[in-house]
N, C-alpha and C. Protein backbone atom coordinates (compact mmCIF):
# COMPACT_ATOMS: atom_id res chain seq x y z
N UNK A 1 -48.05 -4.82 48.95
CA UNK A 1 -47.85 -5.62 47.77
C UNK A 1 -46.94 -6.81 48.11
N UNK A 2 -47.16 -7.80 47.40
CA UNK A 2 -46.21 -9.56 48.06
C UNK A 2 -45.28 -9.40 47.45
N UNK A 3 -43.65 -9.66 47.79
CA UNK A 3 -42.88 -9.92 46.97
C UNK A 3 -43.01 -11.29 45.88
N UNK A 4 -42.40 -11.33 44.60
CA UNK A 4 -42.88 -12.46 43.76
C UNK A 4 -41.75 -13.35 44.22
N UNK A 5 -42.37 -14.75 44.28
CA UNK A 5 -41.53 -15.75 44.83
C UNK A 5 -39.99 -15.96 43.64
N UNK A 6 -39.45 -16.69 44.77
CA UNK A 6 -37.50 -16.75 44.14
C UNK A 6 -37.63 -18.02 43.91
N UNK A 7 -36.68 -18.40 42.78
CA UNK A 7 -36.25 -19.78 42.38
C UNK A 7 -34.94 -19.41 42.20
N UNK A 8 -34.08 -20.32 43.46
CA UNK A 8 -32.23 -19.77 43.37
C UNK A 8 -32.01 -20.67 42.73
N UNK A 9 -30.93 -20.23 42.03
CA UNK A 9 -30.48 -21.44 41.02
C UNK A 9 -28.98 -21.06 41.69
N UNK A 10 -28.04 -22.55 41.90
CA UNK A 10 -26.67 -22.38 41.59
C UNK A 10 -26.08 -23.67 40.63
N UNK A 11 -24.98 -23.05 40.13
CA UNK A 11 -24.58 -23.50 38.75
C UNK A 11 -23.45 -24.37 38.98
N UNK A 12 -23.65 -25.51 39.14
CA UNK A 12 -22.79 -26.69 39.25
C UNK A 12 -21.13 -26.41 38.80
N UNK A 13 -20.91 -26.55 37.34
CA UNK A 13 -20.19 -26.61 36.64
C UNK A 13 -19.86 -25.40 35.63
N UNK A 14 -18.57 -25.63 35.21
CA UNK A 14 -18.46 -24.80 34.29
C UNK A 14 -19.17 -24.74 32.82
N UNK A 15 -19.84 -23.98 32.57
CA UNK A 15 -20.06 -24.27 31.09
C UNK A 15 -21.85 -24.34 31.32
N UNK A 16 -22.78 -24.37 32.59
CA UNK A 16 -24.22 -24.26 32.82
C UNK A 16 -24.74 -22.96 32.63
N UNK A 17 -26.03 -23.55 32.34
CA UNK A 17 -26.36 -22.11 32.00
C UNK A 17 -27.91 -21.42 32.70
N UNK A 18 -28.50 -20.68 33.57
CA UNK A 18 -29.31 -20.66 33.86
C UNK A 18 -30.66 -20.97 32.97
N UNK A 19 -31.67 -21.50 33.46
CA UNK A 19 -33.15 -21.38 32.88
C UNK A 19 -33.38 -20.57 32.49
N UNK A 20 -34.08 -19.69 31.14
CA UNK A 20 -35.00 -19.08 30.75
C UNK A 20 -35.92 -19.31 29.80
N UNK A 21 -36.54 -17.72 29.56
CA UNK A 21 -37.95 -18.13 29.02
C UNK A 21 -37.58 -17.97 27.37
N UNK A 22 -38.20 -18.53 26.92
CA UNK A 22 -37.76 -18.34 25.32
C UNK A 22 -38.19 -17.12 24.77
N UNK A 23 -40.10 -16.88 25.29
CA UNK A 23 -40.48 -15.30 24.63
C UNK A 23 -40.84 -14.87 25.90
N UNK A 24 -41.32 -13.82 26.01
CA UNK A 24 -42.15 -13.12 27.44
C UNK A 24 -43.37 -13.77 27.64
N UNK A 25 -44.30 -14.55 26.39
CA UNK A 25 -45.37 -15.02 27.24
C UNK A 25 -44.91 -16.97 27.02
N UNK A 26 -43.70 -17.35 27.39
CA UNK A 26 -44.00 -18.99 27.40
C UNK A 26 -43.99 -19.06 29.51
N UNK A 27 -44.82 -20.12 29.13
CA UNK A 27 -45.00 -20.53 30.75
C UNK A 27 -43.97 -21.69 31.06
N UNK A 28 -42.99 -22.05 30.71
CA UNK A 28 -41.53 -22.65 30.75
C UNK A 28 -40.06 -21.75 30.34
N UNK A 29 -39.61 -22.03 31.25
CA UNK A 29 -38.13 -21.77 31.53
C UNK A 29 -37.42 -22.82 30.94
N UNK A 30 -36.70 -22.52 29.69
CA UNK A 30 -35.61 -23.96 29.04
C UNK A 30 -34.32 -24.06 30.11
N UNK A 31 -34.57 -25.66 29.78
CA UNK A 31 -33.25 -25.99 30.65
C UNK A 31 -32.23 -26.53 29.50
N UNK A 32 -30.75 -26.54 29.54
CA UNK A 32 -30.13 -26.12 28.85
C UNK A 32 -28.90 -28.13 28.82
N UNK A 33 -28.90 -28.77 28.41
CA UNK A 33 -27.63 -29.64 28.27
C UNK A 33 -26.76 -29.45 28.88
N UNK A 34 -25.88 -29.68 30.38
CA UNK A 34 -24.40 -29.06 30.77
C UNK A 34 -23.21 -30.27 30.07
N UNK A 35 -22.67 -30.80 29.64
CA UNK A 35 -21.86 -32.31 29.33
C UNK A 35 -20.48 -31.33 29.00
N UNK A 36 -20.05 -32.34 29.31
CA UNK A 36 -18.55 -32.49 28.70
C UNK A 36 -17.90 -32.89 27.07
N UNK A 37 -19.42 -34.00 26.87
CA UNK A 37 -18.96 -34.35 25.32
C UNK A 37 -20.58 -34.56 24.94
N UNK A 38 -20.56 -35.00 23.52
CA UNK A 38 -22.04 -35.18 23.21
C UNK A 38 -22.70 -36.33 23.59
N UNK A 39 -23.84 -36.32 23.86
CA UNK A 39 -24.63 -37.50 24.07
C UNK A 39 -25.86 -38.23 23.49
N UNK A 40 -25.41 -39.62 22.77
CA UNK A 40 -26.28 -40.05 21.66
C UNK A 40 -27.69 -41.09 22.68
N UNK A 41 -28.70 -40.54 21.98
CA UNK A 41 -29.88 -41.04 22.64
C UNK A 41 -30.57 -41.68 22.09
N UNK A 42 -30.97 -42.94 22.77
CA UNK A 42 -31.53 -44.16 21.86
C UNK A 42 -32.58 -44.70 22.34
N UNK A 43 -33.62 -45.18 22.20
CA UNK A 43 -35.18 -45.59 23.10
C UNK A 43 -34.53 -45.87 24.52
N UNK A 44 -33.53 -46.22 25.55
CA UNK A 44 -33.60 -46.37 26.62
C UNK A 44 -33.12 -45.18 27.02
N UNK A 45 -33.86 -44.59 28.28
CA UNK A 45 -33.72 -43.51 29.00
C UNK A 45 -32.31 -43.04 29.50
N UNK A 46 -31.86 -41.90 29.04
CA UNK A 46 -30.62 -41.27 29.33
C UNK A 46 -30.69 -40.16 30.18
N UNK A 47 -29.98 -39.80 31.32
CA UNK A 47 -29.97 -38.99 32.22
C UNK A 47 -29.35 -37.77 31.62
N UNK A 48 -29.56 -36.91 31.05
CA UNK A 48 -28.81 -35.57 30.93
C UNK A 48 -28.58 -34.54 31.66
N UNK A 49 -27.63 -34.03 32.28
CA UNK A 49 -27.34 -32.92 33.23
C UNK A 49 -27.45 -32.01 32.89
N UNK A 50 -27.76 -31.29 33.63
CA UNK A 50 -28.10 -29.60 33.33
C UNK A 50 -27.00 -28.65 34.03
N UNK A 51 -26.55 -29.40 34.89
CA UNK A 51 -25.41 -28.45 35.75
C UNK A 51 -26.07 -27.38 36.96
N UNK A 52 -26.97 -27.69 37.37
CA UNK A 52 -27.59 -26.80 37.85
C UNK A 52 -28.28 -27.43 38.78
N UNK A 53 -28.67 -26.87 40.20
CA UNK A 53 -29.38 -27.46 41.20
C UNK A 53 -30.31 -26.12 41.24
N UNK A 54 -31.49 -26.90 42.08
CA UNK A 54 -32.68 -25.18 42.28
C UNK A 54 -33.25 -25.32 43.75
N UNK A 55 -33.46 -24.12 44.03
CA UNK A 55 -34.04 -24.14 45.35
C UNK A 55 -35.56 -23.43 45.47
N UNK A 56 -36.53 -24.30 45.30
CA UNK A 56 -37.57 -23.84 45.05
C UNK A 56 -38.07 -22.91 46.42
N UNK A 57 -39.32 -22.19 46.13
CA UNK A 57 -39.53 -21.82 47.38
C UNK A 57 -40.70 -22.56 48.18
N UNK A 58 -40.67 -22.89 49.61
CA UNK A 58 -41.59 -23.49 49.90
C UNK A 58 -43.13 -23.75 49.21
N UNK A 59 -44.09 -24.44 49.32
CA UNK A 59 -45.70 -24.33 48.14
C UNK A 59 -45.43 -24.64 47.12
N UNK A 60 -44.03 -24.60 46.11
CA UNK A 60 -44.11 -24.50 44.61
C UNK A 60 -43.48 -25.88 44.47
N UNK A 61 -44.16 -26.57 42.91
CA UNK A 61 -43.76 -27.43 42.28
C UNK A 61 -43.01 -27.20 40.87
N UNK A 62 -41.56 -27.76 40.98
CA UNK A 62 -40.81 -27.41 39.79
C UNK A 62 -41.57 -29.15 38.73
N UNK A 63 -41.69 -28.65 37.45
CA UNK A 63 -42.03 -29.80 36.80
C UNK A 63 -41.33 -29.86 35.54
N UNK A 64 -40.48 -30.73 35.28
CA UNK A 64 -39.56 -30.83 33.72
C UNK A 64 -40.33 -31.40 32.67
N UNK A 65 -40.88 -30.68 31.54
CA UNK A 65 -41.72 -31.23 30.35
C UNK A 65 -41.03 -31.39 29.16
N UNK A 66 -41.59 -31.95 28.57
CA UNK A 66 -41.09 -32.01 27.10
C UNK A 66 -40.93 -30.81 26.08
N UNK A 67 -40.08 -30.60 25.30
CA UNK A 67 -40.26 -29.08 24.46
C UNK A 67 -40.64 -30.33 23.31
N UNK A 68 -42.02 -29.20 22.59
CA UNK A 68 -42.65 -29.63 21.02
C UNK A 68 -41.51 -29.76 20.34
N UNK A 69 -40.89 -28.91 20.18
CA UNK A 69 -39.81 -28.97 19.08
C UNK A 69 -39.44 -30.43 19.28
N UNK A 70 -39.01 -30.98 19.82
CA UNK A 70 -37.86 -31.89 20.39
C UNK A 70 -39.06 -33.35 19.85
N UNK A 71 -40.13 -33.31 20.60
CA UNK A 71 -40.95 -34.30 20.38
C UNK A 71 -41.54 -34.50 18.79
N UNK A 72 -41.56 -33.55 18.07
CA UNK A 72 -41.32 -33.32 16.81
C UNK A 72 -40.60 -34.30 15.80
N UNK A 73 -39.23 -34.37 16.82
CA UNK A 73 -38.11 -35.32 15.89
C UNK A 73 -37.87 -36.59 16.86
N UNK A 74 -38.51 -36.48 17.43
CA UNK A 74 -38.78 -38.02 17.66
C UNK A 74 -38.45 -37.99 19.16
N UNK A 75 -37.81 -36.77 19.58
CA UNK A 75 -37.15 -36.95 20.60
C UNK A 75 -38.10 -37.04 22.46
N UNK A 76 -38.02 -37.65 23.25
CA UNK A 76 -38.99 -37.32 24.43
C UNK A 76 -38.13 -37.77 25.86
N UNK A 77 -39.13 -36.93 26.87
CA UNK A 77 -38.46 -37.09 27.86
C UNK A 77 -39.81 -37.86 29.13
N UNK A 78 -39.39 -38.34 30.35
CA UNK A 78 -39.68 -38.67 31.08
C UNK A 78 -39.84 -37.29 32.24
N UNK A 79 -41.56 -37.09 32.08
CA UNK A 79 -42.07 -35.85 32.99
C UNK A 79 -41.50 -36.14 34.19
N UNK A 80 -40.99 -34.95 34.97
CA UNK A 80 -40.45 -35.34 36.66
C UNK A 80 -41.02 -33.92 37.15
N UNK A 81 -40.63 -33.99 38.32
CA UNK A 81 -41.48 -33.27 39.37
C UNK A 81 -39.94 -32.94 40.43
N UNK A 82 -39.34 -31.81 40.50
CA UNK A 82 -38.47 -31.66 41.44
C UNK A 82 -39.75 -30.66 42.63
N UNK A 83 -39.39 -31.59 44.00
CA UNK A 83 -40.08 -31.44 45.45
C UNK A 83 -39.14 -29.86 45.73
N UNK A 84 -39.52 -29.07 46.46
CA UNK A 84 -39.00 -27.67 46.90
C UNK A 84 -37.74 -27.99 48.05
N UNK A 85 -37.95 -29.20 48.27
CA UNK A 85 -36.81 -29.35 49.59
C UNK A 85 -35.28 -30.18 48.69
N UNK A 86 -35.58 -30.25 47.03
CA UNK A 86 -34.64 -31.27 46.79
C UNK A 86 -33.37 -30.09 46.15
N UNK A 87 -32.05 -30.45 46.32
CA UNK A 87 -30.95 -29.47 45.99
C UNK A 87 -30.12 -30.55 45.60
N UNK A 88 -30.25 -31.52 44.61
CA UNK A 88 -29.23 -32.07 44.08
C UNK A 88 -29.09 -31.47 42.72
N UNK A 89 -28.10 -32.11 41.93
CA UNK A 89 -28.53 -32.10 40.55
C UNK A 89 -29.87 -31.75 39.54
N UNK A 90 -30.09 -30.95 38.39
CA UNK A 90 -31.55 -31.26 38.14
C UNK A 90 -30.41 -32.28 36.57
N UNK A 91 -31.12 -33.43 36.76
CA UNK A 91 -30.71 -34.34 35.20
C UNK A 91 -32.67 -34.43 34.75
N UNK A 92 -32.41 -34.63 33.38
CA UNK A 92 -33.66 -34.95 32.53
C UNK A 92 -33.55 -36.04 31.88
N UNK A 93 -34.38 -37.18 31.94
CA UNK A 93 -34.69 -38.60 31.45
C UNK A 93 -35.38 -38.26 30.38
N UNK A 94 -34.16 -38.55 29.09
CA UNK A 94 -34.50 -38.43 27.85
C UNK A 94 -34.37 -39.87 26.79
N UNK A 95 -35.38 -40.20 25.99
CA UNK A 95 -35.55 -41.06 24.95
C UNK A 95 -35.85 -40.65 23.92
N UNK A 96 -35.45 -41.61 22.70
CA UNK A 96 -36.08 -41.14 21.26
C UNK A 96 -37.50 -42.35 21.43
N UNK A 97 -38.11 -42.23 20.47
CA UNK A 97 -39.24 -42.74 19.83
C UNK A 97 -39.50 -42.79 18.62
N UNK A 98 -40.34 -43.79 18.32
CA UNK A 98 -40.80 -43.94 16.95
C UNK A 98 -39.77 -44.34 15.98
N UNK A 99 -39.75 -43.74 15.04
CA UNK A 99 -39.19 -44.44 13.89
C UNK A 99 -37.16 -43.10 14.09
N UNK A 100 -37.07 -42.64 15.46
CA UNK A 100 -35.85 -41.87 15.85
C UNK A 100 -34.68 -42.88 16.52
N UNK A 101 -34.31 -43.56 15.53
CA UNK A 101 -33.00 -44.39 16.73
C UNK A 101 -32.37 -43.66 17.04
N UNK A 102 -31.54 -42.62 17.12
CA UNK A 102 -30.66 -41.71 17.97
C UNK A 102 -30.64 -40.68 17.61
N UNK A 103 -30.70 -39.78 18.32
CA UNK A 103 -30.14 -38.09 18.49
C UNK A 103 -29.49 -37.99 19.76
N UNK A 104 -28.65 -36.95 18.93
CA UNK A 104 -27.20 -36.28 19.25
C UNK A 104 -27.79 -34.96 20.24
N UNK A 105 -27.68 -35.26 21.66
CA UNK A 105 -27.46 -33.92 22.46
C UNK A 105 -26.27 -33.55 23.08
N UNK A 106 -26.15 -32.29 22.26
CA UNK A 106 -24.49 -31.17 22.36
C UNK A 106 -24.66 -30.17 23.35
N UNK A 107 -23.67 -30.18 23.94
CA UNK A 107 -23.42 -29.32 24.92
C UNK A 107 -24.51 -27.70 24.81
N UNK A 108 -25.54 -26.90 25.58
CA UNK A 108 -26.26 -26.12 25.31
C UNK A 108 -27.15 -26.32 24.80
N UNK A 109 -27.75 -27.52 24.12
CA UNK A 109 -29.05 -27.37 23.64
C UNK A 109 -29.77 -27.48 24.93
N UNK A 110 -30.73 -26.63 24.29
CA UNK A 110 -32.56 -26.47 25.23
C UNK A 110 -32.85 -28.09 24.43
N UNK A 111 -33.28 -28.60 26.38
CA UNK A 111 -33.59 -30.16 26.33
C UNK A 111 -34.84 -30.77 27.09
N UNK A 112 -35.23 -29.32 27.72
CA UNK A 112 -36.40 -29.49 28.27
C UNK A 112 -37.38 -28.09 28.88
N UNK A 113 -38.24 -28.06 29.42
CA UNK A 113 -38.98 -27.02 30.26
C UNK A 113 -39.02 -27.20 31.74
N UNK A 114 -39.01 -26.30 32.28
CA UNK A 114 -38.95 -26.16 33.70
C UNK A 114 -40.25 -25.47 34.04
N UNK A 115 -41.29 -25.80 34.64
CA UNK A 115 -42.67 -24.99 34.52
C UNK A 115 -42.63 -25.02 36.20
N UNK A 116 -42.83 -23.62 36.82
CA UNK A 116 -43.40 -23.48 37.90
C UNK A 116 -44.73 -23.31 38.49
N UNK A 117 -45.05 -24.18 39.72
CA UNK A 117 -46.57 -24.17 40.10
C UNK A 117 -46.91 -23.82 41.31
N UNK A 118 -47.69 -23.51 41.48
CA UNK A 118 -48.18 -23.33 43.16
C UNK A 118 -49.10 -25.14 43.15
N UNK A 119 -48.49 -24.96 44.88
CA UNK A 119 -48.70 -26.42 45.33
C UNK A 119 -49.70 -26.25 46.19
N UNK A 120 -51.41 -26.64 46.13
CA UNK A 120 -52.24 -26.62 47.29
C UNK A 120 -52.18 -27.79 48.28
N UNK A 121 -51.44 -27.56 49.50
CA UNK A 121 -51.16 -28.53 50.11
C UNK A 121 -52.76 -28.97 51.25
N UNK A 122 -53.42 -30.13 51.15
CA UNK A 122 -54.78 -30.42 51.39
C UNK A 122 -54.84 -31.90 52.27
N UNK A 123 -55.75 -31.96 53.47
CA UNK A 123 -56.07 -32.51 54.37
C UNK A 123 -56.27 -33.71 54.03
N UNK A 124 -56.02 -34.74 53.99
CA UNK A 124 -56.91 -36.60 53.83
C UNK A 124 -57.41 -36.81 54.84
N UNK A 125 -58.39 -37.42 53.89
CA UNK A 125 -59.35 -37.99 54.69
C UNK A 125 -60.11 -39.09 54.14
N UNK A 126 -60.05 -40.33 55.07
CA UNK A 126 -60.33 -41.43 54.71
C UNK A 126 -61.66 -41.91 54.98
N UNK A 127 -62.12 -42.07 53.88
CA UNK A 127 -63.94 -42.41 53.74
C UNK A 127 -64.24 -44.27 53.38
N UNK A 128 -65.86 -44.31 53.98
CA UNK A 128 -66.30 -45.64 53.20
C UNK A 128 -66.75 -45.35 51.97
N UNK A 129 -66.85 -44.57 51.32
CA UNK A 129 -67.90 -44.18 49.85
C UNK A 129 -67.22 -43.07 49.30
N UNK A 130 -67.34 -42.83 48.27
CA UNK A 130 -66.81 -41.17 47.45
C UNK A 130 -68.29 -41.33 46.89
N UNK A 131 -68.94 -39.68 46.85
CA UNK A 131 -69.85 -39.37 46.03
C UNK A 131 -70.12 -39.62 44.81
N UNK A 132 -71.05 -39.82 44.20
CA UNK A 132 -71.38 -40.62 42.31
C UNK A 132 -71.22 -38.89 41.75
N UNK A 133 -70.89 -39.93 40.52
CA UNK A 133 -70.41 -38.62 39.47
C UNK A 133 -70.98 -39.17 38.06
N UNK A 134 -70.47 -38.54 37.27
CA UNK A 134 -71.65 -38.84 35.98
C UNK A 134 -70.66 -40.02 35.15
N UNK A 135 -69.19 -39.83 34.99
CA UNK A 135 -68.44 -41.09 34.78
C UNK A 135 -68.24 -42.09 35.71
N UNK A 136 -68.00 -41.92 37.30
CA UNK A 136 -68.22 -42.92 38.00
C UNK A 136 -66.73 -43.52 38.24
N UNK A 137 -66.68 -44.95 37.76
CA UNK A 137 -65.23 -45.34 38.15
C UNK A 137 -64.09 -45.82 36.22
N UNK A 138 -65.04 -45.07 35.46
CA UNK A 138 -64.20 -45.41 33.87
C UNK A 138 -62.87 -44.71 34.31
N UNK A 139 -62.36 -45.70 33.77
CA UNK A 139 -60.60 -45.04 33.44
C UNK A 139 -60.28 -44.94 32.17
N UNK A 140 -58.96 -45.02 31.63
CA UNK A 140 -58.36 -44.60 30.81
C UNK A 140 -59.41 -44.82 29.22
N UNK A 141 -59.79 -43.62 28.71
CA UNK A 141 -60.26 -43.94 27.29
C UNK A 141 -61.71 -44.16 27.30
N UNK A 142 -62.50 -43.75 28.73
CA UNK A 142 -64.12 -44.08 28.92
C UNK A 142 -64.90 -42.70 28.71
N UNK A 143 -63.78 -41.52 28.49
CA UNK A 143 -64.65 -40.41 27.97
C UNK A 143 -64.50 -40.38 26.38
N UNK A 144 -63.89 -40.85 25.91
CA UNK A 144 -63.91 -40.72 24.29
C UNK A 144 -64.15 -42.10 23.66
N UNK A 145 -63.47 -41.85 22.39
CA UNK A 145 -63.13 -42.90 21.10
C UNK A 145 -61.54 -43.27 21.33
């Protein structure tokens, strides 16, 4: 039987709090606010700390998403991708939107998701032609309305 892969977490600061899952079946781990004082967020992108660095295991992609709730009230973040070799800081690039000029993030709020992936790492290879397909070369908005 395989052992199930590790995600080490160590905890920066005082006051961080590890990732978890909210119920037994969400496929994100909340990541949690670490600050010192509160932080007001306004359409330009704010870095929020988590206090926490991770050490993925080789193959896997850590990816930080948005929680519904949050996008709800206007609030959103800038999707990132932590690489398995990176051990700095994890911070989350957060903005409001829409008709949200600022919200208040306090120390402990769940501010984002942490979703783990397996990474198929795959060969390039550089061609004169790619095979026809039934869309071809449409981009953004050529399969719908």
């Amino acid at each position: 039987m395989t052992e199930p892969a590790v995600l080490k977490i160590k905890l920066l600061r005082p006051g961080a709090k590890l990732p978890e899952r909210a119920t037994p079946g969400s496929s994100g781990l909340d990541l949690y606010a670490c600050l010192d004082a509160p932080v007001e967020l306004d359409p330009d992108v704010t870095l929020v700390p988590t206090g926490i660095a991770i050490e993925a295991p080789p193959g896997y992609d850590l990816q930080i998403r948005p929680r519904s709730g949050l996008g709800r009230r206007g609030v959103d973040l800038i999707f990132g991708t932590l690489d398995s070799d990176y051990r700095g800081e994890v911070f989350v690039s957060m903005r409001t939107f829409g008709s949200t000029a600022s919200f208040r993030v306090e120390h402990g709020d769940r501010i984002a998701q942490l979703v783990v992936s397996k990474v198929e790492y795959v060969t390039l290879q550089q061609v004169e032609e790619l095979s026809e397909s039934v869309r071809g070369d449409g981009g953004h908005g050529s399969t719908g309305r």
